[in-house]
Each structure stands twice: as C-alpha cells, then as structure tokens.
C-alpha atoms as a PDB file:
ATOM      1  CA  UNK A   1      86.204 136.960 118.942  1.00  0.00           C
ATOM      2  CA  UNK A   2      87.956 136.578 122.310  1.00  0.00           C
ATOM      3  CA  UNK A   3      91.349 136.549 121.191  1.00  0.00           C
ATOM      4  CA  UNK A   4      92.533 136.109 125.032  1.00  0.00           C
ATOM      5  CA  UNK A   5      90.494 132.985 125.326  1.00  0.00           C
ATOM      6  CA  UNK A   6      92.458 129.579 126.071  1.00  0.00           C
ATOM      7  CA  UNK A   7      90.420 127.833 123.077  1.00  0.00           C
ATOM      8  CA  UNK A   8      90.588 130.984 120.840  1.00  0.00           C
ATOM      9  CA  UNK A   9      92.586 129.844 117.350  1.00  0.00           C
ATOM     10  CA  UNK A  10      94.521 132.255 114.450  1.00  0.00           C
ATOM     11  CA  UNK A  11      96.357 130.716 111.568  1.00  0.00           C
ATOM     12  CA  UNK A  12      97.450 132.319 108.477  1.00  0.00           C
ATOM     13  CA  UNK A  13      98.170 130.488 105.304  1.00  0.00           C
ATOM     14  CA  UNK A  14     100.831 131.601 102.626  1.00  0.00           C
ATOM     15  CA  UNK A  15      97.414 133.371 100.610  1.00  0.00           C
ATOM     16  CA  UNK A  16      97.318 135.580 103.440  1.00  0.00           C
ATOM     17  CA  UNK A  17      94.082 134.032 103.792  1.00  0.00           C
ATOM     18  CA  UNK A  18      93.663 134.314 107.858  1.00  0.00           C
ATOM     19  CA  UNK A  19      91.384 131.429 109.631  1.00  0.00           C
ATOM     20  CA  UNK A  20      90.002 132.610 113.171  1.00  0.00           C
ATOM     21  CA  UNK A  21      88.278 130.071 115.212  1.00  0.00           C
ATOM     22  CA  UNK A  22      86.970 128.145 119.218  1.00  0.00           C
ATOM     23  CA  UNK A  23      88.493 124.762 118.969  1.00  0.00           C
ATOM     24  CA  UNK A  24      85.769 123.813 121.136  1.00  0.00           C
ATOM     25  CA  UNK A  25      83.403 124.974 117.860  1.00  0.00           C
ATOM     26  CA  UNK A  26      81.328 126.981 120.205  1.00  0.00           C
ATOM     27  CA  UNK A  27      81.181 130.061 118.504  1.00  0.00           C
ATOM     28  CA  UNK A  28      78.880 129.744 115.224  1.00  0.00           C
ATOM     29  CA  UNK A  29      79.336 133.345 114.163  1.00  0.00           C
ATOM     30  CA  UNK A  30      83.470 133.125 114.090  1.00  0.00           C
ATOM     31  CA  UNK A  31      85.379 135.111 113.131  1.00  0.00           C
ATOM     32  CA  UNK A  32      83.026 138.355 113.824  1.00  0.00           C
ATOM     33  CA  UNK A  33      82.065 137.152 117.562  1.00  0.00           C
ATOM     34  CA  UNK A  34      81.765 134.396 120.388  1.00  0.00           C
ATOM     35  CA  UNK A  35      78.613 133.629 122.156  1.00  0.00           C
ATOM     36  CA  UNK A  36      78.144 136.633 125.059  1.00  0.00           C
ATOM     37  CA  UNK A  37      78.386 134.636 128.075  1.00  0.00           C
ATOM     38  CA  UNK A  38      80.520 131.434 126.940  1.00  0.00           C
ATOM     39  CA  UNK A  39      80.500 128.559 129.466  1.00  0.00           C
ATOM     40  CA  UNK A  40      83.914 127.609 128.036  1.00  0.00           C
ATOM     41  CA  UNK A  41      85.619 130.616 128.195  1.00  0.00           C
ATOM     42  CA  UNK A  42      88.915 130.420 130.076  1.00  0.00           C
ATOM     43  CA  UNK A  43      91.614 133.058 129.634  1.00  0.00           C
ATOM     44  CA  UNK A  44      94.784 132.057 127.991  1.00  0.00           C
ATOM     45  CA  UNK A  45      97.759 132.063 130.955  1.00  0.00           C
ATOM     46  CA  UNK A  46     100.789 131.040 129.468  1.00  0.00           C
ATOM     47  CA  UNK A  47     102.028 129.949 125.983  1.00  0.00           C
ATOM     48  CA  UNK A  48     104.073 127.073 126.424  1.00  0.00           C
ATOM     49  CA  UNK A  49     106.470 125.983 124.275  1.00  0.00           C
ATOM     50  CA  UNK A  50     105.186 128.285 121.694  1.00  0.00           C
ATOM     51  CA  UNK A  51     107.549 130.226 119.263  1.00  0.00           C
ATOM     52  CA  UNK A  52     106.140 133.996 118.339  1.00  0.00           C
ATOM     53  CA  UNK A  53     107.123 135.468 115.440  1.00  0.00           C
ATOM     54  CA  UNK A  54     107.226 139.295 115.213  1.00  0.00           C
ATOM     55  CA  UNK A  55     104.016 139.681 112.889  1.00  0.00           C
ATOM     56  CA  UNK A  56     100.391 139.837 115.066  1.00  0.00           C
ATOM     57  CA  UNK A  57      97.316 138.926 113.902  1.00  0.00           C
ATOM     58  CA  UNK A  58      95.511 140.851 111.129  1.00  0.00           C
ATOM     59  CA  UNK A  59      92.396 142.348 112.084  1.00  0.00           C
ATOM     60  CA  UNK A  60      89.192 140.849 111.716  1.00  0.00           C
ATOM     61  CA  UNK A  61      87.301 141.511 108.501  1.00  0.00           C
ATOM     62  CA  UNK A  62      84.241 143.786 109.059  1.00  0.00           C
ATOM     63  CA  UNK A  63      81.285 141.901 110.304  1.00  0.00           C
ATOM     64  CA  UNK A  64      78.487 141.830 107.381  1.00  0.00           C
ATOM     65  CA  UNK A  65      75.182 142.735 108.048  1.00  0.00           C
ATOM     66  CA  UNK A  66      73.542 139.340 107.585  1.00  0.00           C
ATOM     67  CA  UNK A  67      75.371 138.081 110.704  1.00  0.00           C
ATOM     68  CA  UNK A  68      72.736 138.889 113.430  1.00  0.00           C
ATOM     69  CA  UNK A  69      71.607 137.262 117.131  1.00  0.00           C
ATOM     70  CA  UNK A  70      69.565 134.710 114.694  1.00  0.00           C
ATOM     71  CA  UNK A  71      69.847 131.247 116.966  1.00  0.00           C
ATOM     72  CA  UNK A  72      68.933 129.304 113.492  1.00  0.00           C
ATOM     73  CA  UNK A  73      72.987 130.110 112.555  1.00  0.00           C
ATOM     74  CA  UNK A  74      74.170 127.594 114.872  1.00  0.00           C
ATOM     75  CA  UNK A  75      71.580 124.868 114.275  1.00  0.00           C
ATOM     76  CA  UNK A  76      72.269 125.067 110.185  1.00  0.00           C
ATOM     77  CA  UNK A  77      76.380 124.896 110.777  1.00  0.00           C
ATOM     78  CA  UNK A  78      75.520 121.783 113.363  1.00  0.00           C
ATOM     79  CA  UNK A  79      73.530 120.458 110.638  1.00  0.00           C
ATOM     80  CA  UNK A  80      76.008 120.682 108.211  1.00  0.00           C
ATOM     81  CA  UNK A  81      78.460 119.260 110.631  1.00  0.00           C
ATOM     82  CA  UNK A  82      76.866 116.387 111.666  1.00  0.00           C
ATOM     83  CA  UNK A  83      76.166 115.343 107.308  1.00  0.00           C
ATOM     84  CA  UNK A  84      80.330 115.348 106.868  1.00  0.00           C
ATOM     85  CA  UNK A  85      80.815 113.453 109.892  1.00  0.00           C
ATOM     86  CA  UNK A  86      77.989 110.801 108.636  1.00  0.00           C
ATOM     87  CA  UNK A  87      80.423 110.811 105.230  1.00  0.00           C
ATOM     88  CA  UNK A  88      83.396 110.732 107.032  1.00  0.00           C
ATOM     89  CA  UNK A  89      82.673 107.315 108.711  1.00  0.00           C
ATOM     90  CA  UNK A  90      81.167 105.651 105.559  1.00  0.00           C
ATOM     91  CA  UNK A  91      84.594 106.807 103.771  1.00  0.00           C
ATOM     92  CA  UNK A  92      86.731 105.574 106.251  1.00  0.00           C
ATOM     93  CA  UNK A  93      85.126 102.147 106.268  1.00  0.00           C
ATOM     94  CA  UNK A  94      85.213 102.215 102.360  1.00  0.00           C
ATOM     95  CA  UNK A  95      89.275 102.810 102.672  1.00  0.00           C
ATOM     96  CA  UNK A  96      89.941 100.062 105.306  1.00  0.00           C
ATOM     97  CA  UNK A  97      87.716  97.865 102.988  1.00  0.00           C
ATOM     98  CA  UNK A  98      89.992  98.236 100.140  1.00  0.00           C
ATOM     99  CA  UNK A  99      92.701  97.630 102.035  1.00  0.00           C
ATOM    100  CA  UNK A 100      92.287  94.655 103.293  1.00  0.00           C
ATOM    101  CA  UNK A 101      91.365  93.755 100.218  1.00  0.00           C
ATOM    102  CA  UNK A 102      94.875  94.668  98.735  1.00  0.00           C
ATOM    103  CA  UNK A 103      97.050  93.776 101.580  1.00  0.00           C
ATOM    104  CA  UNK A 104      99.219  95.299 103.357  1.00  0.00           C
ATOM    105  CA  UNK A 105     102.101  97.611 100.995  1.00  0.00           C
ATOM    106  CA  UNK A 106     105.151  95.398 102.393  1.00  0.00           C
ATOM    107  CA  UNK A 107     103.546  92.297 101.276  1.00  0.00           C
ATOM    108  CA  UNK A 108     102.683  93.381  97.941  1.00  0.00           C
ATOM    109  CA  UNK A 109     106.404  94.488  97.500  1.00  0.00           C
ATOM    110  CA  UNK A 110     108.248  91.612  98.318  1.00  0.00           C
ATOM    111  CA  UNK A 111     105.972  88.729  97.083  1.00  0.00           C
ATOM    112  CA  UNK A 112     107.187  85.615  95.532  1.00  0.00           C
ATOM    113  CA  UNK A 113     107.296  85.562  91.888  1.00  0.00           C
ATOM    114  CA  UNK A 114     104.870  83.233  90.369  1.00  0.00           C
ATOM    115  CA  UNK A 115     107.308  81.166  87.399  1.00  0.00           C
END
C-alpha cells in the first residue's frame, strides 16, 4: 500500500497484530496493494498534532498468491459490507427500543419508593 498517502492507515495492537488500511475503503486488496491509479490518492503533507514514537511500521506480510487483479474481490468485500451495515441499523433500533422502554438510568436510580 501507499504508505505516503493522506488516507493511508497503520495501527498495531498489543498482539503485535498490525492492521494496514484506506480510510476511504478504496483499496479491496489491503494490506498487499491500493488500486493503480487511485482517484483519492493525495500525499500526506504534514502530521499535525501527531506524537511519533521511535518504532516504524513492520513490513507488510508477503502477498499470497490468491490475491490477483480479480475485480470480483471488491464486489464480494462490498457485499459483505453492505449485510453488517443492514444489521447494524436493525440493532441500533432494537437498543433505542429497549431503552425507551426502561427509561432513562437517572430515573430508574432515584425513583420514589412504592410503600
């Protein structure tokens, strides 16, 4: 990937697991590579307000050979975006229903006392 692109993304966790990503989501074969000629791609000018530590990135794990110029990559990861998002709506009307069915935490807290 373009690691000098403005929308380019590294974070490590404490598993040393590293995650390499676009923000925009407009590479489908991340971490190996970004789309040849990106429309988004905008190199990174200045880190503002940013605090570097003194370790870099780890290199990229070698790309395996099933990752390939196959168009039908992108279309299946869309696909599998778009079902979450469809669950992520219905869930977040299911929460908001259950809380207005309990009302609100304060109220439940420092309700009268039925004698």
């Amino acid at each position: 990937m373009r690691q000098d692109c403005k929308f380019f993304e590294s974070r490590s966790y404490p598993s040393g697991e590293t995650v390499r990503k676009c923000d925009l989501d407009l590479a489908p074969e991340a971490p190996w590579r970004c789309p040849d000629d990106c429309p988004a791609f905008q190199p990174r000018r200045a880190d503002v307000a940013w605090q570097h530590g003194s370790l870099v990135t780890s290199p990229t794990p070698a790309e395996p050979a099933s990752v390939g110029e196959d168009p039908s990559i992108g279309a299946l990861l869309d696909e599998a975006e778009e079902i979450v998002n469809s669950v992520v709506d219905e869930t977040r009307a299911e929460v908001a229903a259950d809380r207005a069915r309990q009302g609100s935490r304060w109220r439940r807290m420092f309700r009268r006392k039925k004698d």
